[in-house]
N, C-alpha and C. Protein backbone atom coordinates (compact mmCIF):
# COMPACT_ATOMS: atom_id res chain seq x y z
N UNK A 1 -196.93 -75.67 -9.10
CA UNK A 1 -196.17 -76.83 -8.70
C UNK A 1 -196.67 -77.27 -7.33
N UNK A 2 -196.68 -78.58 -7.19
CA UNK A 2 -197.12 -79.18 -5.98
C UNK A 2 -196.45 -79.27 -4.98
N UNK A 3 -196.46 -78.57 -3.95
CA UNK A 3 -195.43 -78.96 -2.72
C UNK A 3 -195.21 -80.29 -1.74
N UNK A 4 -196.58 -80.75 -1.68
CA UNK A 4 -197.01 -81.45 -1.20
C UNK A 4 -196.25 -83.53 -1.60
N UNK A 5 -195.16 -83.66 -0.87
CA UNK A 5 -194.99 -85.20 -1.31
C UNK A 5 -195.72 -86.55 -1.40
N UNK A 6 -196.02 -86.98 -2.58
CA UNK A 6 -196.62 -87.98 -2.55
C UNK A 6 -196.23 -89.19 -1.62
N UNK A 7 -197.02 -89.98 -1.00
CA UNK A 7 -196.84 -91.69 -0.25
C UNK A 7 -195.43 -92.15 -1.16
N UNK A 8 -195.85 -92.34 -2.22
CA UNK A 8 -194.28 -92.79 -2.96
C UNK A 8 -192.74 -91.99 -3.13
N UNK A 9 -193.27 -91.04 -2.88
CA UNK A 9 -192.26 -89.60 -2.74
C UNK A 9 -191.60 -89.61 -1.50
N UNK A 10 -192.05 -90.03 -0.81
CA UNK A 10 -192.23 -89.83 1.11
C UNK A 10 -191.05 -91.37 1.24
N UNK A 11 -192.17 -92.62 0.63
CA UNK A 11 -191.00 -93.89 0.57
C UNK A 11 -189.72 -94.20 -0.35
N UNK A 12 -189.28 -93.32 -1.03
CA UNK A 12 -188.14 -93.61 -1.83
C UNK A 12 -187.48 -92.35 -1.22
N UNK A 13 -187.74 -91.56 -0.70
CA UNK A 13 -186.61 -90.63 0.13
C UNK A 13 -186.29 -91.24 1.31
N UNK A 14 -186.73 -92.29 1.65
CA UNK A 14 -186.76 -92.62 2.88
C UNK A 14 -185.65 -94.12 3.43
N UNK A 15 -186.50 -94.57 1.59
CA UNK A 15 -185.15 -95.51 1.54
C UNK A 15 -183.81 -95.50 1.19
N UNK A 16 -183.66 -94.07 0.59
CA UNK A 16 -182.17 -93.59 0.35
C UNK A 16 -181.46 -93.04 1.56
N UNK A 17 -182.20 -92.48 2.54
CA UNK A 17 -181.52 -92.20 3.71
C UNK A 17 -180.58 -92.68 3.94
N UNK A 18 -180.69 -94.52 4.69
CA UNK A 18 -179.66 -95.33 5.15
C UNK A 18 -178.27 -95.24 4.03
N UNK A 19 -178.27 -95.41 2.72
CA UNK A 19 -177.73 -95.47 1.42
C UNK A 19 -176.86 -94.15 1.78
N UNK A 20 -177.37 -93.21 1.78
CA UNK A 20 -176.79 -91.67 1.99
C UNK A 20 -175.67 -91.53 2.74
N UNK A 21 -176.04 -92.01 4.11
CA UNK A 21 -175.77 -92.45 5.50
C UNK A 21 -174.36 -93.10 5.33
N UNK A 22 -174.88 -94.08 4.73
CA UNK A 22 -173.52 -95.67 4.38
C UNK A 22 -172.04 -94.64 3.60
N UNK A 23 -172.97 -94.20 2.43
CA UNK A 23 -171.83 -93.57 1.50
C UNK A 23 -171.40 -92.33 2.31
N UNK A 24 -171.70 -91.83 2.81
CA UNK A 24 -170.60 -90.20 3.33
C UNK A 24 -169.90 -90.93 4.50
N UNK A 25 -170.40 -91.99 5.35
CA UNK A 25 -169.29 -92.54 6.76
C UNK A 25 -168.33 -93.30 5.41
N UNK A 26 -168.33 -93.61 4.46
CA UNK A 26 -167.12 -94.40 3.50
C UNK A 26 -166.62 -93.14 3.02
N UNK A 27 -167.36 -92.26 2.53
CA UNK A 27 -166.58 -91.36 2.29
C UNK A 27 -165.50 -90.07 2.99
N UNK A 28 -166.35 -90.27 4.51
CA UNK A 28 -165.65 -89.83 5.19
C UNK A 28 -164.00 -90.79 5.98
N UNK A 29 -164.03 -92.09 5.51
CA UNK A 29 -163.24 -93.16 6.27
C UNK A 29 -161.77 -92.99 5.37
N UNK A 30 -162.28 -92.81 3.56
CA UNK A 30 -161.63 -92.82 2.48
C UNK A 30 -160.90 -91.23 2.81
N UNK A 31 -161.35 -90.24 3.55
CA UNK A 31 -160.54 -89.01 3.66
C UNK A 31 -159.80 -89.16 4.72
N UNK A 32 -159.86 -89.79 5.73
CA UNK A 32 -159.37 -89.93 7.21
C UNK A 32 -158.12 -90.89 6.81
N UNK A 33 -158.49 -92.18 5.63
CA UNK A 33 -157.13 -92.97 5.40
C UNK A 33 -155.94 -92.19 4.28
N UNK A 34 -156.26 -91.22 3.86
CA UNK A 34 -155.31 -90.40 3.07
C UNK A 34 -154.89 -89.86 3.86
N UNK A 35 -155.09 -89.30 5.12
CA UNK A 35 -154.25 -88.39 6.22
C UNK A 35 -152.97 -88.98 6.66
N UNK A 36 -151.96 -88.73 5.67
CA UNK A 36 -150.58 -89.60 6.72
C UNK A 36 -150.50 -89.51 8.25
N UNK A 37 -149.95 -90.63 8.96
CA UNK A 37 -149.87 -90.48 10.18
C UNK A 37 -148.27 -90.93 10.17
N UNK A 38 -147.98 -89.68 11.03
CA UNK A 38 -146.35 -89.98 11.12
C UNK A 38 -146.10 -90.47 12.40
N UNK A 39 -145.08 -91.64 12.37
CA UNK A 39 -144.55 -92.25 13.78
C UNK A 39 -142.74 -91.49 13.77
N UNK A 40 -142.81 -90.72 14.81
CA UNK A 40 -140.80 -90.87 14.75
C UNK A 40 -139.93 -91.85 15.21
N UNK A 41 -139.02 -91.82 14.42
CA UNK A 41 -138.61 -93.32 14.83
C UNK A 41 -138.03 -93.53 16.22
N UNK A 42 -137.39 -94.66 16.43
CA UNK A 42 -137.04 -95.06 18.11
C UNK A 42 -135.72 -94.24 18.38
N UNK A 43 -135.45 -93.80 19.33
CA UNK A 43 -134.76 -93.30 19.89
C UNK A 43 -133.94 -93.98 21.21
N UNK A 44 -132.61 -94.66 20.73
CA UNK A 44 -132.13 -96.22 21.42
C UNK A 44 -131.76 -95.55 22.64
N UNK A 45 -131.24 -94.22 22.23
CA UNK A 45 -130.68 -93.59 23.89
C UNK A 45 -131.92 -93.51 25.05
N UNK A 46 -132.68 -92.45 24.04
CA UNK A 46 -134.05 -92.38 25.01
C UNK A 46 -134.72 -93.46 25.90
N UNK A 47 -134.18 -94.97 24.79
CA UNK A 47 -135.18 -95.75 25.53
C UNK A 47 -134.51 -96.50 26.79
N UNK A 48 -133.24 -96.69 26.52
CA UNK A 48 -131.89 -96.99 27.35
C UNK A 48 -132.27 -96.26 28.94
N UNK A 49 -132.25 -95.05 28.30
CA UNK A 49 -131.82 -94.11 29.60
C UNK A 49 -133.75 -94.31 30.48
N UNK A 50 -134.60 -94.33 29.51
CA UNK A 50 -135.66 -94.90 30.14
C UNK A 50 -135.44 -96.43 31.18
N UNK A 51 -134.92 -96.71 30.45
CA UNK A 51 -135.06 -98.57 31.20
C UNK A 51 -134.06 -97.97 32.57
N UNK A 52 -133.42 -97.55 32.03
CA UNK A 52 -132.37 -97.33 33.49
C UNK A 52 -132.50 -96.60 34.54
N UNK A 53 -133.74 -95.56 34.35
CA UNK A 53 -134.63 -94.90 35.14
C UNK A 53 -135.30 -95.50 35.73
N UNK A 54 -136.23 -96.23 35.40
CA UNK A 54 -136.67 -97.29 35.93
C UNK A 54 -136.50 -98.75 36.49
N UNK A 55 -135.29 -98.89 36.55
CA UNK A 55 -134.80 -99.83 37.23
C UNK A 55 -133.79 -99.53 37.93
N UNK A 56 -133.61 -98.42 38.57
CA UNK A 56 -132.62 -97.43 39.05
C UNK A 56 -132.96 -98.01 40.98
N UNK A 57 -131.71 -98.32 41.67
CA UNK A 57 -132.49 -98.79 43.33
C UNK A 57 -133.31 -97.46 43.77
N UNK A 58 -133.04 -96.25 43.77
CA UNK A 58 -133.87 -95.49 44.39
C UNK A 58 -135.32 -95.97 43.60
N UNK A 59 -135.63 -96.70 43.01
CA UNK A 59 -137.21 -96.91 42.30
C UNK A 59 -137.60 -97.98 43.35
N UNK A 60 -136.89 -98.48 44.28
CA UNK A 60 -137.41 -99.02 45.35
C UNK A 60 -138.13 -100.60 44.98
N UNK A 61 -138.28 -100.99 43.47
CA UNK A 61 -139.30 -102.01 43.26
C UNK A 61 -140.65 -101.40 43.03
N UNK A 62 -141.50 -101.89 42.83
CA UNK A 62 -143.00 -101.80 42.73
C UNK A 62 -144.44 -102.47 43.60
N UNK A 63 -143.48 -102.89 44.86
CA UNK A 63 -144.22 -103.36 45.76
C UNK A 63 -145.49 -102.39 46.22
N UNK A 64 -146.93 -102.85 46.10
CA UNK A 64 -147.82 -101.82 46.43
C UNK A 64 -147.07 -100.94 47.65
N UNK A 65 -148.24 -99.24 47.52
CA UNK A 65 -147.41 -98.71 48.54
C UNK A 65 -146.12 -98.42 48.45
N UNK A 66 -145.47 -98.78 47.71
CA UNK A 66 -143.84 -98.55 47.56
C UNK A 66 -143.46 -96.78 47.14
N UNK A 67 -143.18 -96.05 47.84
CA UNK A 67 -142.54 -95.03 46.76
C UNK A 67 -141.89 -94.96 45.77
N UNK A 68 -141.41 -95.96 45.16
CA UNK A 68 -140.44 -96.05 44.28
C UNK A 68 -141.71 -96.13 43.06
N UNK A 69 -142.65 -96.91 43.25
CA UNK A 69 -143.97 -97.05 42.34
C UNK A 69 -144.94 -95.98 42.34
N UNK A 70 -144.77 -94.92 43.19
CA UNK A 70 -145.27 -93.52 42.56
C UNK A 70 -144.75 -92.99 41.66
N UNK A 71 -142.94 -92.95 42.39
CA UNK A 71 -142.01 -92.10 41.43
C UNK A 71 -142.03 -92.77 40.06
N UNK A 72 -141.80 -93.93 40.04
CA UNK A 72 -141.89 -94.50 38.00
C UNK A 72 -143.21 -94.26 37.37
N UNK A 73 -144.41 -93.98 38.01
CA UNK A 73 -145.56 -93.89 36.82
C UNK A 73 -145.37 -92.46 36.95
N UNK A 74 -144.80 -91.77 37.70
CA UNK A 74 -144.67 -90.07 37.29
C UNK A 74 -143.52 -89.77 36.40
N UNK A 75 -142.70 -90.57 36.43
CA UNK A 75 -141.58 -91.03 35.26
C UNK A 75 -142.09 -91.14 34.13
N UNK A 76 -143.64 -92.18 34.39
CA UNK A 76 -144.03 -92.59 33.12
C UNK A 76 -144.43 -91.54 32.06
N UNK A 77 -145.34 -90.99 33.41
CA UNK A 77 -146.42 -89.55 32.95
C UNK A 77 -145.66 -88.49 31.98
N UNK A 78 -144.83 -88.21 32.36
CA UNK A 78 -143.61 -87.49 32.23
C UNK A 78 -143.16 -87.73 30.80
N UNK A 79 -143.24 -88.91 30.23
CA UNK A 79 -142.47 -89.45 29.19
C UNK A 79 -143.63 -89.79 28.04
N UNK A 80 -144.68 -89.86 28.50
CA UNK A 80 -146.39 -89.86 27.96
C UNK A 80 -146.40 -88.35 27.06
N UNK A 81 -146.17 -87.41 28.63
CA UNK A 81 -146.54 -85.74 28.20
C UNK A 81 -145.25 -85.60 26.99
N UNK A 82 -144.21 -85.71 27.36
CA UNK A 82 -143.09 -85.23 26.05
C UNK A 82 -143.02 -85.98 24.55
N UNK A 83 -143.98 -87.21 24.97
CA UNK A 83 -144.48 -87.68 23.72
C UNK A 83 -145.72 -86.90 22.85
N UNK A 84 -146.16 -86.01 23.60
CA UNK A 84 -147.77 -85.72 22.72
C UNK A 84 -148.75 -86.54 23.02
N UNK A 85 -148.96 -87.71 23.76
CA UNK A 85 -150.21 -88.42 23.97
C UNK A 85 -151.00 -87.90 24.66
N UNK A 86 -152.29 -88.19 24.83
CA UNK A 86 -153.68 -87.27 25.63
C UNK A 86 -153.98 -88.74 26.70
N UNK A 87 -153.90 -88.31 27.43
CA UNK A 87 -154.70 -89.15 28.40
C UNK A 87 -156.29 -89.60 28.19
N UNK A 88 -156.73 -90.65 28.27
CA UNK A 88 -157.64 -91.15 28.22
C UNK A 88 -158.16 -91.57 29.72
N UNK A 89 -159.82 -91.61 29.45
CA UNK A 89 -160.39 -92.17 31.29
C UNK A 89 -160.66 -90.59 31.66
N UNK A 90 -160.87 -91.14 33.03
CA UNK A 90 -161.41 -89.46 34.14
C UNK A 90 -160.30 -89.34 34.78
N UNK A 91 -159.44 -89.57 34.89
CA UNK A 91 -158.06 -89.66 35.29
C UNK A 91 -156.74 -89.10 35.30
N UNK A 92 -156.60 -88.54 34.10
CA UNK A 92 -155.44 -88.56 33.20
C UNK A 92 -154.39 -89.77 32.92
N UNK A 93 -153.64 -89.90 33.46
CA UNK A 93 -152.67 -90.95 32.93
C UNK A 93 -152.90 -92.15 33.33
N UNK A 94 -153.74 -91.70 35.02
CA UNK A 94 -153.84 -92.70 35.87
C UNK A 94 -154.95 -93.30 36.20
N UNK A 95 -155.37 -94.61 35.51
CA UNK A 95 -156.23 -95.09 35.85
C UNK A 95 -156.54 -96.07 37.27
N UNK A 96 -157.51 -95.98 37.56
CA UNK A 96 -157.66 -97.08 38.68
C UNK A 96 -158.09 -98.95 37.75
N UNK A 97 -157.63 -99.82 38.36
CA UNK A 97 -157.67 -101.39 38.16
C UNK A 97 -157.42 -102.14 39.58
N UNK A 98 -157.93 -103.17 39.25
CA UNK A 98 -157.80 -104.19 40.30
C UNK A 98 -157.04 -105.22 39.81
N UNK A 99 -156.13 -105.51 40.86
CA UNK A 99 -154.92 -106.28 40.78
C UNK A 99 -155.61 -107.58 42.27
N UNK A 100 -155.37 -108.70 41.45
CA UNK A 100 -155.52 -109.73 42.14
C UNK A 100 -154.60 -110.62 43.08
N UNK A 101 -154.44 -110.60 44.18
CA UNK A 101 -153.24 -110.87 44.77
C UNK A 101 -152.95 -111.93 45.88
N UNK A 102 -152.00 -112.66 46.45
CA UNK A 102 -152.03 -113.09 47.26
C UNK A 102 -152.34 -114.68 47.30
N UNK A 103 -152.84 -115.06 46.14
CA UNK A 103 -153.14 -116.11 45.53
C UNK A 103 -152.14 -117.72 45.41
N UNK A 104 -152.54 -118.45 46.25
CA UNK A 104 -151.59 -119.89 46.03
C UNK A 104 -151.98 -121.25 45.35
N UNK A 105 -151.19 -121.51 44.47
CA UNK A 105 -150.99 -122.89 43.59
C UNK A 105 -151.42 -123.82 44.57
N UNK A 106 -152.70 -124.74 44.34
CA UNK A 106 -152.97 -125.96 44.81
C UNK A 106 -152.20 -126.86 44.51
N UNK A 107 -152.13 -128.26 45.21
CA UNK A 107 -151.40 -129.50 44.38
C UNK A 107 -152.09 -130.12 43.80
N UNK A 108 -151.52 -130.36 42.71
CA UNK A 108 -151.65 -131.03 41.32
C UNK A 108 -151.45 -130.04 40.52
N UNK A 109 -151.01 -129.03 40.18
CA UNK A 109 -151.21 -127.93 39.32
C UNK A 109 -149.33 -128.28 39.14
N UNK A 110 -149.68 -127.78 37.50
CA UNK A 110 -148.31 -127.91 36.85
C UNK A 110 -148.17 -127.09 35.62
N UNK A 111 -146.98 -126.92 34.87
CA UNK A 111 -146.58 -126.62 33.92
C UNK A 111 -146.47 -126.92 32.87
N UNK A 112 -146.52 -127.08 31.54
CA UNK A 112 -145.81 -128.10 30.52
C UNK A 112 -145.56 -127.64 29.34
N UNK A 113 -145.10 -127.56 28.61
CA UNK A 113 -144.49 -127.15 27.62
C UNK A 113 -145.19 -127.80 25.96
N UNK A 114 -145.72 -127.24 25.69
CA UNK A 114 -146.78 -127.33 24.49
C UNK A 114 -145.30 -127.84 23.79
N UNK A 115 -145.59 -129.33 22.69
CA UNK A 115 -144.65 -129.54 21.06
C UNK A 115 -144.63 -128.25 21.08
N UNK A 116 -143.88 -128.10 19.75
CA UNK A 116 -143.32 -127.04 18.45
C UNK A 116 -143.74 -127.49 17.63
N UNK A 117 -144.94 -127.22 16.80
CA UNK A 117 -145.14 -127.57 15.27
C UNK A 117 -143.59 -127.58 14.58
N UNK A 118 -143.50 -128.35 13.62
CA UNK A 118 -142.29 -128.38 12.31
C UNK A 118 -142.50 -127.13 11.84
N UNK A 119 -141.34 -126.42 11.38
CA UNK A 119 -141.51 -125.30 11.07
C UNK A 119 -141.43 -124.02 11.91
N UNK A 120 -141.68 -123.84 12.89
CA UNK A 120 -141.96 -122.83 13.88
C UNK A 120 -140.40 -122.64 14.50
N UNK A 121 -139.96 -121.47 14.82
CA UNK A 121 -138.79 -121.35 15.42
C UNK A 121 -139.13 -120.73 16.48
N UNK A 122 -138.23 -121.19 17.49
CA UNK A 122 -138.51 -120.90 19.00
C UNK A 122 -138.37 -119.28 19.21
N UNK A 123 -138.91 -118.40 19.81
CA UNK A 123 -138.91 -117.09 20.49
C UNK A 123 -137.63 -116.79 20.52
């Protein structure tokens, strides 16, 4: 027996690759969407007693610099970790962003209120 692959042997293995490729990432997508994913449902107290944590006066507001805006994203963190979520970034919970600030409305600048298509009910 010949070990040796022929030029045509060499190009039809070659073009099944990609094909191969295609079908096991579908077949792997088709095993990943059978995996139930469970959500638990809302918890009205939890979220209550959340809002009220956070809008509590010792939270001081969220003025940069504010202590009150350390203490609520460690509130947050806090409520992240007893959920099971993983932090994402180099960070953990806390990412760095830039916040744009300080910024004033020229004149002529305005507001206006887009129609309502027929049909559409207001928010």
């Amino acid at each position: 027996m010949n070990s040796t692959w022929t030029k045509e042997q060499r190009g039809l293995r070659r073009s099944w690759a990609p094909t191969l490729v295609i079908l096991a990432i579908f077949a792997l997508s088709l095993v990943a969407a059978d995996t139930p994913t469970t959500v638990g449902t809302a918890d009205q107290q939890r979220f209550l007693t959340d809002v009220k944590t956070l809008t509590a006066p010792e939270m001081e507001g969220r003025g940069d610099g504010a202590k009150g805006l350390t203490r609520a994203a460690h509130v947050i963190e806090r409520r992240y970790k007893s959920l099971g979520l993983q932090p994402a970034g180099k960070n953990g919970f806390f990412q760095p962003f830039d916040v744009i600030t300080g910024r004033r409305l020229r004149s002529g600048n305005r507001l206006q209120e887009a129609p309502q298509p027929e049909g559409d009910s207001p928010i």
